[in-house]
C-alpha atoms as a PDB file:
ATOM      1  CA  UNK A   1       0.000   0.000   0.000  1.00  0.00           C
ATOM      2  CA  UNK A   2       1.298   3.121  -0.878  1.00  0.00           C
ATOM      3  CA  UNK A   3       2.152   6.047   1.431  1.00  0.00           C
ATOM      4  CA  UNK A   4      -0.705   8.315  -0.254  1.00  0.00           C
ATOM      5  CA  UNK A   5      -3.508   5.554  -0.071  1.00  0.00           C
ATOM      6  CA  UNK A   6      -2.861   5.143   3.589  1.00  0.00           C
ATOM      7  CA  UNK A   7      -3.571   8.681   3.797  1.00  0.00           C
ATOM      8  CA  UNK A   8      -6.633   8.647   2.164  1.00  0.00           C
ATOM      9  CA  UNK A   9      -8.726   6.073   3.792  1.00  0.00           C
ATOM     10  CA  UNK A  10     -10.908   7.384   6.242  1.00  0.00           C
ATOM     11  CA  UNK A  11     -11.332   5.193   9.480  1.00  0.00           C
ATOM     12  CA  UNK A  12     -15.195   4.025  10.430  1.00  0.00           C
ATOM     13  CA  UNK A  13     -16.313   4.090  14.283  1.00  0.00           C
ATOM     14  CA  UNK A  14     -19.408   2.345  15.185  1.00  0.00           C
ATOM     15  CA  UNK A  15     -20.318   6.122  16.087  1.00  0.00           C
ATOM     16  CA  UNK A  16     -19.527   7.704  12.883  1.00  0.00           C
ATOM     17  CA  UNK A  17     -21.813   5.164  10.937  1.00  0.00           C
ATOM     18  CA  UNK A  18     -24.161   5.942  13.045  1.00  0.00           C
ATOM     19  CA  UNK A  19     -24.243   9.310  12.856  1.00  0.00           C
ATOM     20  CA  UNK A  20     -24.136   8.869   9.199  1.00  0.00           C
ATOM     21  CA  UNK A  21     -27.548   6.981   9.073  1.00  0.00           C
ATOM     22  CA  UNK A  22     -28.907   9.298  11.469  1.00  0.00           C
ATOM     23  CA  UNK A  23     -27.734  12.496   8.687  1.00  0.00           C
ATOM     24  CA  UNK A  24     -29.863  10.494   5.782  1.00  0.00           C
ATOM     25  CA  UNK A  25     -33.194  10.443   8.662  1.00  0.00           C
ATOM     26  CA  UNK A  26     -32.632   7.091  10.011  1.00  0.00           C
ATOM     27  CA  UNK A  27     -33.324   5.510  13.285  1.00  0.00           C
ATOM     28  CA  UNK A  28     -30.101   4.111  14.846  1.00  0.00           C
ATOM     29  CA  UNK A  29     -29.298   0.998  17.351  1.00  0.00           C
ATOM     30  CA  UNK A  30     -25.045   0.128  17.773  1.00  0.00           C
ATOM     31  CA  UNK A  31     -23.468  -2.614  19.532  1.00  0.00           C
ATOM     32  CA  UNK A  32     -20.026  -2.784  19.946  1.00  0.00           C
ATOM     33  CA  UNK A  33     -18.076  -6.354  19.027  1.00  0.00           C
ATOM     34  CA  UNK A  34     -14.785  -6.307  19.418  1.00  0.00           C
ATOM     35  CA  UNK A  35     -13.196  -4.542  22.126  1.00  0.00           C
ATOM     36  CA  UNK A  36      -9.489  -3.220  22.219  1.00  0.00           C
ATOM     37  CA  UNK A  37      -8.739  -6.423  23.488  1.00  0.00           C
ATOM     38  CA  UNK A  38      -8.334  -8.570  20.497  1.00  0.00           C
ATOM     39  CA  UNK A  39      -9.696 -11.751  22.596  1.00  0.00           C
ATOM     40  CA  UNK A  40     -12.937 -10.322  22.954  1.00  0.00           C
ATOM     41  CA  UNK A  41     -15.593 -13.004  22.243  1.00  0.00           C
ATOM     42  CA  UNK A  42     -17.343 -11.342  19.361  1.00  0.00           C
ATOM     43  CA  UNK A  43     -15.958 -11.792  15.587  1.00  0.00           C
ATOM     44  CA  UNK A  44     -16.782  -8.112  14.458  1.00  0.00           C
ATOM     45  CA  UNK A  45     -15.909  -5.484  15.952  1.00  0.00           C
ATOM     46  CA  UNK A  46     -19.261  -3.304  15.613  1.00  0.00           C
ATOM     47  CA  UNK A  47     -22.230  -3.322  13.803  1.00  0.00           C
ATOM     48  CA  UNK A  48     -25.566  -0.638  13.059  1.00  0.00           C
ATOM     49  CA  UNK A  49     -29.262  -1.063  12.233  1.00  0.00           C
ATOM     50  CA  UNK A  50     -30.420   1.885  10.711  1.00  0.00           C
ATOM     51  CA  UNK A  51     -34.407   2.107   9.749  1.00  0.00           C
ATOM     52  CA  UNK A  52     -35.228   4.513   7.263  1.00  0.00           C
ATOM     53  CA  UNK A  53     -38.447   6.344   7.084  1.00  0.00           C
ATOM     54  CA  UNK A  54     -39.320   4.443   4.182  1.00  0.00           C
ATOM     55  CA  UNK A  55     -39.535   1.258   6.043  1.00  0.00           C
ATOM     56  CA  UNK A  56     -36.438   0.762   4.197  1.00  0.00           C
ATOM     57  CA  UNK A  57     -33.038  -1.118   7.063  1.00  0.00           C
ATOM     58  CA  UNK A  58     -29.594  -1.406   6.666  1.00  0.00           C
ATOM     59  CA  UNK A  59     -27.516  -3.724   9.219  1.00  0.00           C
ATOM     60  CA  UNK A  60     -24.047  -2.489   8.720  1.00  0.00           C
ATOM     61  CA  UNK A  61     -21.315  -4.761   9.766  1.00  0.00           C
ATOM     62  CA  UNK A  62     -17.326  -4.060  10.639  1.00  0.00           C
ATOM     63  CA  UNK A  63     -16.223  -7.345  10.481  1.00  0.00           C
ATOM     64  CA  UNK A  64     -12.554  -6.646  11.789  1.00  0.00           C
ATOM     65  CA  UNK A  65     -10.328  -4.648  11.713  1.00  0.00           C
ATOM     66  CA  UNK A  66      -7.585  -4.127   9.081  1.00  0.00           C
ATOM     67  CA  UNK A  67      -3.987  -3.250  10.430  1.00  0.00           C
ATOM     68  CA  UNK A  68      -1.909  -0.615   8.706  1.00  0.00           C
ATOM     69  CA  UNK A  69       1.669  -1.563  10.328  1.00  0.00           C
ATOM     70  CA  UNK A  70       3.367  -4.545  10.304  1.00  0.00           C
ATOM     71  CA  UNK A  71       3.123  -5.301  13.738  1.00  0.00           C
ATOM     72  CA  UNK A  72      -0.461  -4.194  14.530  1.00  0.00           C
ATOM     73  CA  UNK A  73       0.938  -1.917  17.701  1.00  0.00           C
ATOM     74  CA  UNK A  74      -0.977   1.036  16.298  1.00  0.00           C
ATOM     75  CA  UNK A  75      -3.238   1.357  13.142  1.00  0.00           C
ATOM     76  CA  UNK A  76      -6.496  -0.689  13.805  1.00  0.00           C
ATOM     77  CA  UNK A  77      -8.755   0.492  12.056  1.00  0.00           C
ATOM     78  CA  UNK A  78     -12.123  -0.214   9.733  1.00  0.00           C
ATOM     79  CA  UNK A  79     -12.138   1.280   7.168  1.00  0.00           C
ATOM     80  CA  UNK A  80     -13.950  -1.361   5.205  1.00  0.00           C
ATOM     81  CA  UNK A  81     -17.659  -2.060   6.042  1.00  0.00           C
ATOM     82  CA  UNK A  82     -20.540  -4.448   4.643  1.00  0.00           C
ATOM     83  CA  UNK A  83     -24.069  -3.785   4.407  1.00  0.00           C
ATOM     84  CA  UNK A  84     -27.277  -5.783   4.722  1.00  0.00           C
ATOM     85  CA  UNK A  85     -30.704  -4.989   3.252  1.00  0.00           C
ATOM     86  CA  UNK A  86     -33.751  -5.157   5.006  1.00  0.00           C
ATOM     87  CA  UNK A  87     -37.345  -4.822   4.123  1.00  0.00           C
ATOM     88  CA  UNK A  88     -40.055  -5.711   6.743  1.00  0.00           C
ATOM     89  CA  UNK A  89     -37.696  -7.219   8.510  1.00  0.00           C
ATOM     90  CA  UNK A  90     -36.029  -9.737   6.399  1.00  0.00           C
ATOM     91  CA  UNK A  91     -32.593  -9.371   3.993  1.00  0.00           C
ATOM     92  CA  UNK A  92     -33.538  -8.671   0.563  1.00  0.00           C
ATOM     93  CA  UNK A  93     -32.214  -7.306  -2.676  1.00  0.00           C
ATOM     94  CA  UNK A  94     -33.483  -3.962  -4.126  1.00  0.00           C
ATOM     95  CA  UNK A  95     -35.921  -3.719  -7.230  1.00  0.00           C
ATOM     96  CA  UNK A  96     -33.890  -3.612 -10.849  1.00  0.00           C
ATOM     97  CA  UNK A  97     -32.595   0.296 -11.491  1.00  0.00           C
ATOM     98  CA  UNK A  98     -31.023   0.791  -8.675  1.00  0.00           C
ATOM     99  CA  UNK A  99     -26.944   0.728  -8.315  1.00  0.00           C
ATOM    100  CA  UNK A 100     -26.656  -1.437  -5.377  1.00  0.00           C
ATOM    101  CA  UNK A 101     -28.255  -4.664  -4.234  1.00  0.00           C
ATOM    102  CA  UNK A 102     -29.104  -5.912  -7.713  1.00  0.00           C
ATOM    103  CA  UNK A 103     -29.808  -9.346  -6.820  1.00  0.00           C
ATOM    104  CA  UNK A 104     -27.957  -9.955  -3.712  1.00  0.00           C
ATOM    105  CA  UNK A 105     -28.892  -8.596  -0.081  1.00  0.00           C
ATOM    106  CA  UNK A 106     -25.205  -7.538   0.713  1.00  0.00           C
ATOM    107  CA  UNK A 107     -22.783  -5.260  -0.150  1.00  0.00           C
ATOM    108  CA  UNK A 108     -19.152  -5.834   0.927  1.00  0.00           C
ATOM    109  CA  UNK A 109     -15.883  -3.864   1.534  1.00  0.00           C
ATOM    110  CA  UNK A 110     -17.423  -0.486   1.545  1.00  0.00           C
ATOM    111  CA  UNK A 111     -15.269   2.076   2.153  1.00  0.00           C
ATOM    112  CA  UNK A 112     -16.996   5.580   3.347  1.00  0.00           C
ATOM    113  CA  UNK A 113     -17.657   7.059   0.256  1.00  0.00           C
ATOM    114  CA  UNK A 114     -19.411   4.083  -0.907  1.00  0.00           C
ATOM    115  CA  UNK A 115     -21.218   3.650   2.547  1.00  0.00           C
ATOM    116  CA  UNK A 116     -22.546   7.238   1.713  1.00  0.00           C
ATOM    117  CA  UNK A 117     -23.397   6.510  -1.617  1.00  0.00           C
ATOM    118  CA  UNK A 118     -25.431   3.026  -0.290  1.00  0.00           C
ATOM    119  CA  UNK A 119     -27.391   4.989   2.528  1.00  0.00           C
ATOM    120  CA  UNK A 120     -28.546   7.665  -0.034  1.00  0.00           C
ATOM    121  CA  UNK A 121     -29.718   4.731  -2.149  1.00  0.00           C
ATOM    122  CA  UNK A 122     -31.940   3.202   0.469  1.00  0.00           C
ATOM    123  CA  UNK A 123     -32.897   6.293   2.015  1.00  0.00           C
ATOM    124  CA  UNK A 124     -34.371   7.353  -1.842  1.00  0.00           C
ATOM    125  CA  UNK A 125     -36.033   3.759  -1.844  1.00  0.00           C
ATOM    126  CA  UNK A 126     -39.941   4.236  -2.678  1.00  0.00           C
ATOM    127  CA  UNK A 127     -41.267   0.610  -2.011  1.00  0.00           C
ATOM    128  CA  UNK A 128     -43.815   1.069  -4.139  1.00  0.00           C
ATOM    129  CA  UNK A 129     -41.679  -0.084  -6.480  1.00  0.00           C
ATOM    130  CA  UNK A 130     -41.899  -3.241  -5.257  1.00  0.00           C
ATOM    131  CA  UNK A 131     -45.488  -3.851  -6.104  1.00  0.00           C
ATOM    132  CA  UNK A 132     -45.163  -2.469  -9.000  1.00  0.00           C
ATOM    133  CA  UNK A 133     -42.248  -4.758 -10.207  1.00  0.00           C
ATOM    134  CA  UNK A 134     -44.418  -7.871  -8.668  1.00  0.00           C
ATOM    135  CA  UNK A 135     -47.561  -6.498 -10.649  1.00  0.00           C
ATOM    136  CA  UNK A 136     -45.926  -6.336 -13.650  1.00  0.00           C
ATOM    137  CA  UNK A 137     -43.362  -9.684 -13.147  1.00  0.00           C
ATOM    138  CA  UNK A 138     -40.677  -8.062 -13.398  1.00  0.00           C
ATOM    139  CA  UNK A 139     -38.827  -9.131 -10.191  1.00  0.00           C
END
């Protein structure tokens, strides 16, 4: 990895996903995973539900973190996220158009700027679209 990339990624908290969700007019639950202590018993270290006002979710998932030194003393970090679709409750893919979720329920390794781009996407959702693709068997 070169010295410039390593200054360009931009580090994800459990809080700043949050507040990122709660920016695009979502509601918000976080759990921490994986503590500073790498034995902690959980395998991500944190993860967000967001529910949009379109009845649209999102369960965003840092799996682990990525180490940017050789001998991970300093430099945890996520900077890579993935992201779950939910409608009514259960993980689903979004209706043809859109840019994301096009047949699959998850996007992986999403760095900030595509988190952004994702949460805009959902948040724009009209699940009327749905119905319509249903009505007219397109799904």
């Amino acid at each position: 990895m070169t010295e410039q990339s390593m200054e360009s990624y931009q580090p994800m908290t459990a809080e700043s996903v949050a507040d990122l969700l709660r920016e695009a007019g979502a509601r918000v639950m976080v759990r921490s995973g994986r503590s500073e202590n790498y034995s902690a018993p959980r395998e991500f270290s944190f993860e967000v539900k967001a529910l949009f006002e379109n009845g649209m979710g999102l369960h965003v998932v840092a799996r682990q973190f990525n180490y940017r030194d050789p001998w991970e003393a300093e430099g945890r970090v996520n900077d890579m996220v993935d992201a779950m679709l939910l409608r009514d409750g259960a993980l689903t893919p979004l209706p043809k158009g859109y840019p994301y979720f096009q047949g699959i329920d998850e996007e992986c390794g999403l760095d900030e700027a595509r988190l952004r781009e994702v949460v805009a996407c959902v948040a724009g959702v009209n699940q009327k679209v749905y119905l319509l693709q249903e009505l007219t068997g397109d799904s």
